[in-house]
N, C-alpha and C. Protein backbone atom coordinates (compact mmCIF):
# COMPACT_ATOMS: atom_id res chain seq x y z
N UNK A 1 40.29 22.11 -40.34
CA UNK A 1 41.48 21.48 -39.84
C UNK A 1 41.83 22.12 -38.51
N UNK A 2 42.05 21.17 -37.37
CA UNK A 2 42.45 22.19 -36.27
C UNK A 2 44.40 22.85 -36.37
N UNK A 3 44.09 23.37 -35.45
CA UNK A 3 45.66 24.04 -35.25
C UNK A 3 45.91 23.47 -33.77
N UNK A 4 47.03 22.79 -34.11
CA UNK A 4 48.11 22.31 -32.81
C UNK A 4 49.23 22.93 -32.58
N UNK A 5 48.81 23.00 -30.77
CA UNK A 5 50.36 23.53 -30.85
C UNK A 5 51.50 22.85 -30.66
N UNK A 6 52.27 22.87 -30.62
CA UNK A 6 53.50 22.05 -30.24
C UNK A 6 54.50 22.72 -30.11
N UNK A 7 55.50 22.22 -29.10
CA UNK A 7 56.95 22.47 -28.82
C UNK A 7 57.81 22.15 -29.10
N UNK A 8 58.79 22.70 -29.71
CA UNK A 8 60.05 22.44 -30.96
C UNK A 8 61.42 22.05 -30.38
N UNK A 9 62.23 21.51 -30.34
CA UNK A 9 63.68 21.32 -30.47
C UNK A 9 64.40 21.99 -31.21
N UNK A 10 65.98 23.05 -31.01
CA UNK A 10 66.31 23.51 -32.01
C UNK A 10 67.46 22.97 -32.11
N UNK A 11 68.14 22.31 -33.08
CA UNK A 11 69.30 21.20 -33.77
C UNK A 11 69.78 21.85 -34.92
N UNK A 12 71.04 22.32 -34.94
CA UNK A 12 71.68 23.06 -35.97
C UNK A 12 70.79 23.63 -36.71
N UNK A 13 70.16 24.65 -36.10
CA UNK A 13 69.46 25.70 -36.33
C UNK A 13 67.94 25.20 -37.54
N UNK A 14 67.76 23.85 -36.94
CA UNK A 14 66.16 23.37 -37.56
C UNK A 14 65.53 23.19 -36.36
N UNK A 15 64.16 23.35 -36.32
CA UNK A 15 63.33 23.08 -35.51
C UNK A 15 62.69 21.60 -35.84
N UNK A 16 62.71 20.94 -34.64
CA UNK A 16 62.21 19.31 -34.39
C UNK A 16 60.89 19.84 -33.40
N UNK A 17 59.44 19.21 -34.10
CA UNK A 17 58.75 19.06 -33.03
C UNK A 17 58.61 17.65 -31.79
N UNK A 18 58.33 18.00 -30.68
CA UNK A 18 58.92 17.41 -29.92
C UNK A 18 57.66 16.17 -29.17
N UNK A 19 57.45 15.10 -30.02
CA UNK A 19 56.21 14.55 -30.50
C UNK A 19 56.43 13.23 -29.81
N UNK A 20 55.97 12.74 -28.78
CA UNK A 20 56.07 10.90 -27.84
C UNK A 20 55.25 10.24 -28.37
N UNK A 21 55.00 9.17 -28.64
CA UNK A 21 54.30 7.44 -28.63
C UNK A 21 53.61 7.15 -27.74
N UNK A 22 52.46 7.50 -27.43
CA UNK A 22 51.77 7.29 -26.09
C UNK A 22 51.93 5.71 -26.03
N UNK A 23 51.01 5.30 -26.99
CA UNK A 23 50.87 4.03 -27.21
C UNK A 23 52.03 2.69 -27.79
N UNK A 24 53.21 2.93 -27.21
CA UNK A 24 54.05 2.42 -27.72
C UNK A 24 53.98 0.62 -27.82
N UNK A 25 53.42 0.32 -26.44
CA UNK A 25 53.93 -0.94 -26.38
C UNK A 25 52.40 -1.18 -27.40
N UNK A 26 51.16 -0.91 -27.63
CA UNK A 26 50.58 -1.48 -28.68
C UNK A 26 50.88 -1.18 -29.81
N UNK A 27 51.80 -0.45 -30.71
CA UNK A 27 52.60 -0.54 -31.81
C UNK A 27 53.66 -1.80 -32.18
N UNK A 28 54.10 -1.69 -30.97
CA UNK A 28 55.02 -3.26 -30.64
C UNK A 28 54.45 -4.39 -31.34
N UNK A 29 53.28 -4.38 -30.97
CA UNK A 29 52.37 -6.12 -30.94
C UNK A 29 51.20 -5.69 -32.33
N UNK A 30 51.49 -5.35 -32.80
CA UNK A 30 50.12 -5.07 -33.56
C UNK A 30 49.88 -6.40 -34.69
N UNK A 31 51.01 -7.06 -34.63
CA UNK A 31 50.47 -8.11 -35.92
C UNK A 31 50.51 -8.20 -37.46
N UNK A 32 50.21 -8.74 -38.29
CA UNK A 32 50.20 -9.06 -39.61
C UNK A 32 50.06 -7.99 -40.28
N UNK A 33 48.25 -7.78 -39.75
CA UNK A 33 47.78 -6.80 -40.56
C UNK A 33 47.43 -5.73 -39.61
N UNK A 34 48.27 -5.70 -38.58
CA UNK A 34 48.22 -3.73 -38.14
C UNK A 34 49.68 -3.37 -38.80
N UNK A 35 50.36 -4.35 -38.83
CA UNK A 35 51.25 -4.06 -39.59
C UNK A 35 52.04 -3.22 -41.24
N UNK A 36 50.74 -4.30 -41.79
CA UNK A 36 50.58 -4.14 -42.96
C UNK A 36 50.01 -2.82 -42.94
N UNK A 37 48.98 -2.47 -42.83
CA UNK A 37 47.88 -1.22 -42.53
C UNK A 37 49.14 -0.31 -42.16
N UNK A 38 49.70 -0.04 -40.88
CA UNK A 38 51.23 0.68 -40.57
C UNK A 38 51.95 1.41 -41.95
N UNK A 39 52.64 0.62 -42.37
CA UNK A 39 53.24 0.38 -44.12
C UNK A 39 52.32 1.46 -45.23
N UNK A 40 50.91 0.72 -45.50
CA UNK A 40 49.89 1.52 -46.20
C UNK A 40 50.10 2.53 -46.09
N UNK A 41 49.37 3.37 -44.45
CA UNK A 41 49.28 4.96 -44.21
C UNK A 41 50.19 5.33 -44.32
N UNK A 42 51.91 4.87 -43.93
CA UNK A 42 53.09 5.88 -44.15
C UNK A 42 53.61 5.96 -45.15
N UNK A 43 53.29 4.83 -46.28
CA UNK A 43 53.79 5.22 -47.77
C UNK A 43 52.91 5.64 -48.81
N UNK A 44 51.79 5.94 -48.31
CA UNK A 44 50.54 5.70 -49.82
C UNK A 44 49.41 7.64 -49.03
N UNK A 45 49.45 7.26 -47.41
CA UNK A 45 48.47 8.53 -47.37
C UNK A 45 49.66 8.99 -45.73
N UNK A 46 50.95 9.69 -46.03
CA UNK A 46 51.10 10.70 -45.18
C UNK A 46 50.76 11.32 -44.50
N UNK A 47 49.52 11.86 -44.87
CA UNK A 47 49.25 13.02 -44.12
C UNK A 47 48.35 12.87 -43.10
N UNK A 48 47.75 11.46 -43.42
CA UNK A 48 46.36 10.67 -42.74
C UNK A 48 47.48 10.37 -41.35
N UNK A 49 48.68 9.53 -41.66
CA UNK A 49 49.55 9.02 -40.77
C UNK A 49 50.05 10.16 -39.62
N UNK A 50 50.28 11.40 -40.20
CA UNK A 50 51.11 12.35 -39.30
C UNK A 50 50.12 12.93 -38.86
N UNK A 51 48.54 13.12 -38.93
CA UNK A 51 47.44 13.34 -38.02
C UNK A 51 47.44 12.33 -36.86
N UNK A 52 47.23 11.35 -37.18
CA UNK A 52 46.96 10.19 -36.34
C UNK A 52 47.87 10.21 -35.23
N UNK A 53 49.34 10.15 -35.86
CA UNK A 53 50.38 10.29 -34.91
C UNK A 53 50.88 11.55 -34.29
N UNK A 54 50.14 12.45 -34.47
CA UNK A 54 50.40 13.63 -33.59
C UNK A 54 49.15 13.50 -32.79
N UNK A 55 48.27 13.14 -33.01
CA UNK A 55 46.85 13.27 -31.99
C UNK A 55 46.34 11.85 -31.24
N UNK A 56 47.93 11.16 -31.35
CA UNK A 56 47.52 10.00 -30.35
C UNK A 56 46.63 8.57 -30.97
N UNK A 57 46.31 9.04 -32.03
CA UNK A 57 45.19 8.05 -32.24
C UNK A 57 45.42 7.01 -33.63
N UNK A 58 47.03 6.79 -33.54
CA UNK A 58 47.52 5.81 -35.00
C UNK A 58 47.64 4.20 -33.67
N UNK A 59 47.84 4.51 -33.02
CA UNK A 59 47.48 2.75 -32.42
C UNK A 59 46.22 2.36 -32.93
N UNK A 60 45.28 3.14 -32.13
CA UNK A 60 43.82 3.13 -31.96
C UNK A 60 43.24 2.46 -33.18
N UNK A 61 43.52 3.42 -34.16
CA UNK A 61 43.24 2.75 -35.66
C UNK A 61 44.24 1.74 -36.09
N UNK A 62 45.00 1.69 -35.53
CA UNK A 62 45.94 0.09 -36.09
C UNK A 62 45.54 -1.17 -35.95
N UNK A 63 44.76 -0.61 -34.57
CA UNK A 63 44.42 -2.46 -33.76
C UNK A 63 42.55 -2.50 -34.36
N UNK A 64 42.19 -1.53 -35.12
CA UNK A 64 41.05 -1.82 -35.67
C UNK A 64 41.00 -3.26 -36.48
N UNK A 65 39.73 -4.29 -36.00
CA UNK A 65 39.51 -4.97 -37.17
C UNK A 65 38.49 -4.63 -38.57
């Protein structure tokens, strides 16, 4: 597993990492079933989702057919 680093926000004394949407406007448009797929990874495999979306690459696999 690699190690990332990241830079935190501190908000009544919790740390927020401080994480952008590269790919925003193709999240926007993704459709039926990037949609659906969307839904899947964030309720069924977490952890698959918060890789993806820290390393840029949950569009990428969204707009997969």
């Amino acid at each position: 597993m690699a190690i990332i680093d990241l830079e935190y926000t501190e908000i009544d004394g919790l740390l927020y990492p401080n994480i952008e949407i590269g790919d925003k406007e193709l999240l926007d448009n993704l459709g039926t079933y990037g949609t659906l797929r969307l839904c899947y990874l964030y309720e069924h495999k977490p952890e698959m989702y918060r890789e993806l979306l820290i390393t840029g690459k949950l569009a990428q696999v969204l707009r997969q057919h």
